[in-house]
C-alpha atoms as a PDB file:
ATOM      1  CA  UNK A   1       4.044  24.933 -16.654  1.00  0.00           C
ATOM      2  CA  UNK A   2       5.676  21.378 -17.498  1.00  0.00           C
ATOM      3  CA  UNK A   3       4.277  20.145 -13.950  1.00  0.00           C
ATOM      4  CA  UNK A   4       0.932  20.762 -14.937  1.00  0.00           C
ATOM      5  CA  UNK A   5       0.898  19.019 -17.841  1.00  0.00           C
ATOM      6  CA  UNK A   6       2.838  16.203 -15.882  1.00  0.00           C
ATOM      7  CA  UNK A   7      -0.200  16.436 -13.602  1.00  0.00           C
ATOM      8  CA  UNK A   8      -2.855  15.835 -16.005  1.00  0.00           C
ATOM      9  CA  UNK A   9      -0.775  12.669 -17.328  1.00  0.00           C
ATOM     10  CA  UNK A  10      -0.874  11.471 -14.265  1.00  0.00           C
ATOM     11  CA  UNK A  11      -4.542  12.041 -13.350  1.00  0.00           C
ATOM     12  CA  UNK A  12      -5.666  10.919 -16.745  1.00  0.00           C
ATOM     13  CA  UNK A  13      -3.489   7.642 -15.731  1.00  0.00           C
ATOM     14  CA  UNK A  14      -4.910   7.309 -12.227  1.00  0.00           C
ATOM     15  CA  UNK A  15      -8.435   7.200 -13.599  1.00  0.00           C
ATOM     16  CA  UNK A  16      -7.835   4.075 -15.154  1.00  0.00           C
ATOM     17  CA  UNK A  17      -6.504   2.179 -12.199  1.00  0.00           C
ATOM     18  CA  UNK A  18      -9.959   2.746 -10.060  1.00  0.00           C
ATOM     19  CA  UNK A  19     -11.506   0.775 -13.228  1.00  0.00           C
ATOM     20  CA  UNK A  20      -9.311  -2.189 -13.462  1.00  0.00           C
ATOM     21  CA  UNK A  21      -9.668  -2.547  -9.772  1.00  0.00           C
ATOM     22  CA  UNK A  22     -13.215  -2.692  -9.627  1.00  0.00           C
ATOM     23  CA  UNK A  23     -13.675  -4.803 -12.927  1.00  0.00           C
ATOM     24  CA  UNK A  24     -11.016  -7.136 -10.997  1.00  0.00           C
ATOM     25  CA  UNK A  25     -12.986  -7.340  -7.831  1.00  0.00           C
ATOM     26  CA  UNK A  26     -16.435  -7.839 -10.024  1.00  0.00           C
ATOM     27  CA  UNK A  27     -15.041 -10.254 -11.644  1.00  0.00           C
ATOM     28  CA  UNK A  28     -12.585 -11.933  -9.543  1.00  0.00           C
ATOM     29  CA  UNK A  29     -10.657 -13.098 -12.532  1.00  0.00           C
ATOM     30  CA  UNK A  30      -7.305 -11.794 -13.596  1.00  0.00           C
ATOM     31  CA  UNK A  31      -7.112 -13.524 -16.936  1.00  0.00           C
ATOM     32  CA  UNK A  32      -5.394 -11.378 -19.365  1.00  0.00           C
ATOM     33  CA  UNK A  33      -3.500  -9.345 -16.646  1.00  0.00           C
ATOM     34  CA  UNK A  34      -0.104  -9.168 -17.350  1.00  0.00           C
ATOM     35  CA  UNK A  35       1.765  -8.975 -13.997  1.00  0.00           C
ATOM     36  CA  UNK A  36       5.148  -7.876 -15.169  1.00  0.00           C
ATOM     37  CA  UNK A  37       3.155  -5.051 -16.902  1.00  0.00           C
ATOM     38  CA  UNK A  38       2.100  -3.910 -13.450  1.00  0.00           C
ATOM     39  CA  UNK A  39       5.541  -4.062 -11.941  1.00  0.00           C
ATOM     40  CA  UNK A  40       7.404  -1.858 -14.645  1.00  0.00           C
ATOM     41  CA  UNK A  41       4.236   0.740 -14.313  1.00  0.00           C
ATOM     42  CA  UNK A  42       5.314   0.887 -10.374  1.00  0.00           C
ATOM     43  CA  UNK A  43       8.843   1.079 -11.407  1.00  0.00           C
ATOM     44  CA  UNK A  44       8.078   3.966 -13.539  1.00  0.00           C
ATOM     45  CA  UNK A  45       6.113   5.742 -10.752  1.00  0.00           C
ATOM     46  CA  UNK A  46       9.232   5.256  -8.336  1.00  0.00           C
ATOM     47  CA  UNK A  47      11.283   6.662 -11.313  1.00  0.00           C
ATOM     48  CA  UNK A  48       8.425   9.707 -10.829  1.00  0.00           C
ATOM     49  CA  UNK A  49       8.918  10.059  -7.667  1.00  0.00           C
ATOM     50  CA  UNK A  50      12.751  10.276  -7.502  1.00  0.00           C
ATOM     51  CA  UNK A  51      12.859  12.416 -10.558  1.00  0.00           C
ATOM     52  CA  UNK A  52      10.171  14.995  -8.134  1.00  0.00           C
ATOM     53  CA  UNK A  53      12.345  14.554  -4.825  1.00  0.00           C
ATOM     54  CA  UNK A  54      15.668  15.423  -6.908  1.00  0.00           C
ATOM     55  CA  UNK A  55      14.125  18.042  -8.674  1.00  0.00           C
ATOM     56  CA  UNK A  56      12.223  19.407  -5.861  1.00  0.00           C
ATOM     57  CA  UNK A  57      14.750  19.282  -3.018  1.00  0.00           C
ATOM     58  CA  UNK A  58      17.241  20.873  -5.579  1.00  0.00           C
ATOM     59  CA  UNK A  59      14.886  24.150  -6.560  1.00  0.00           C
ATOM     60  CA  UNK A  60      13.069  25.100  -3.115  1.00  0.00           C
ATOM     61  CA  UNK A  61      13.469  22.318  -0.301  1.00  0.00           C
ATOM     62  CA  UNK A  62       9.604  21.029  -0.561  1.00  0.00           C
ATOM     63  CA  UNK A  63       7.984  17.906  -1.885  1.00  0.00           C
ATOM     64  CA  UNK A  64       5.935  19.219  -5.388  1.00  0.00           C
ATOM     65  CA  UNK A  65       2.315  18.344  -5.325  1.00  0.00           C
ATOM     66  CA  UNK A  66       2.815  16.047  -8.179  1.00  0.00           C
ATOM     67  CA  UNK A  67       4.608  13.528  -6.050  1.00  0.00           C
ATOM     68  CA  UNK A  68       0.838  12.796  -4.084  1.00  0.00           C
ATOM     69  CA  UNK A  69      -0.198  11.980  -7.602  1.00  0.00           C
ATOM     70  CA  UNK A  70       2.462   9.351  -8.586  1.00  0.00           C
ATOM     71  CA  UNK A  71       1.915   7.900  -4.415  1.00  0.00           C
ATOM     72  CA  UNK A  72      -1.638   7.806  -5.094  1.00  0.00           C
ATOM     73  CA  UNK A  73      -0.515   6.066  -8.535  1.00  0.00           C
ATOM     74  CA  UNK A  74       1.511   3.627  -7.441  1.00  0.00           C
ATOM     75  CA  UNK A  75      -0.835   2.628  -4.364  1.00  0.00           C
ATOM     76  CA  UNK A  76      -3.652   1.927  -7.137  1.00  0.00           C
ATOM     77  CA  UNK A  77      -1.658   0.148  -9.217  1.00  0.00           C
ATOM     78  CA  UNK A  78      -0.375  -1.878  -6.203  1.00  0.00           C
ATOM     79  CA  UNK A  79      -3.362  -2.414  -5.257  1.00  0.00           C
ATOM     80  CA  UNK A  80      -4.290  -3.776  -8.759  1.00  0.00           C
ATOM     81  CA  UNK A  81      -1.172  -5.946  -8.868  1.00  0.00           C
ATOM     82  CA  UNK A  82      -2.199  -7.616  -5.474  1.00  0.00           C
ATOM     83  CA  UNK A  83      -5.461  -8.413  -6.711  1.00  0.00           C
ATOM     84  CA  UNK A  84      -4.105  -9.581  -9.967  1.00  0.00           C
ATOM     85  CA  UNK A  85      -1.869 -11.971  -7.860  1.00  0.00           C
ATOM     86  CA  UNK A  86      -5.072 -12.974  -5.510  1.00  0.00           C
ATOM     87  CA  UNK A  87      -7.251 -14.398  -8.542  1.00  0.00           C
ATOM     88  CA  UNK A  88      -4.676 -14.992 -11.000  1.00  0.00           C
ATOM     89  CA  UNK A  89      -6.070 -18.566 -11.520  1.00  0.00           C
ATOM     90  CA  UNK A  90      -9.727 -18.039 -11.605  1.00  0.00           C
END
């Protein structure tokens, strides 16, 4: 049960990343960005991720579903950071 509500956190978290990216790209400004924001977010995700390989490997030997969702996570917010990086002056 605690997965799935550790799913929906990180869905309702992943919608949010889509929309920063494409205000980013619209807008090709980063003002107001905090980059070191972006980097403990990832650093979280990786703390996700470990937490669901431990956990996982220890309990039945597979990868848990909710590891795709903190991948697809941190390759938005990635994806966010590099852009922030990319038009951090304009």
């Amino acid at each position: 049960m605690a997965e799935i509500f550790e799913a929906i956190m990180l869905i309702c978290f992943g919608f949010a990343w889509p929309m920063s990216i494409y205000k980013l790209l619209k807008t090709k400004s980063s003002k107001g960005k905090s980059l070191y924001f972006l980097g403990i977010i990832i650093i979280g995700y990786i703390a996700g991720i470990i937490h669901e390989l431990i956990q996982g490997y220890n309990s039945n030997g597979h990868v848990d579903y909710v590891t795709y969702l903190y991948l697809i996570n941190i390759i938005m917010v990635s994806t966010d950071l590099s852009l922030s990086i990319k038009y951090r002056n304009n």
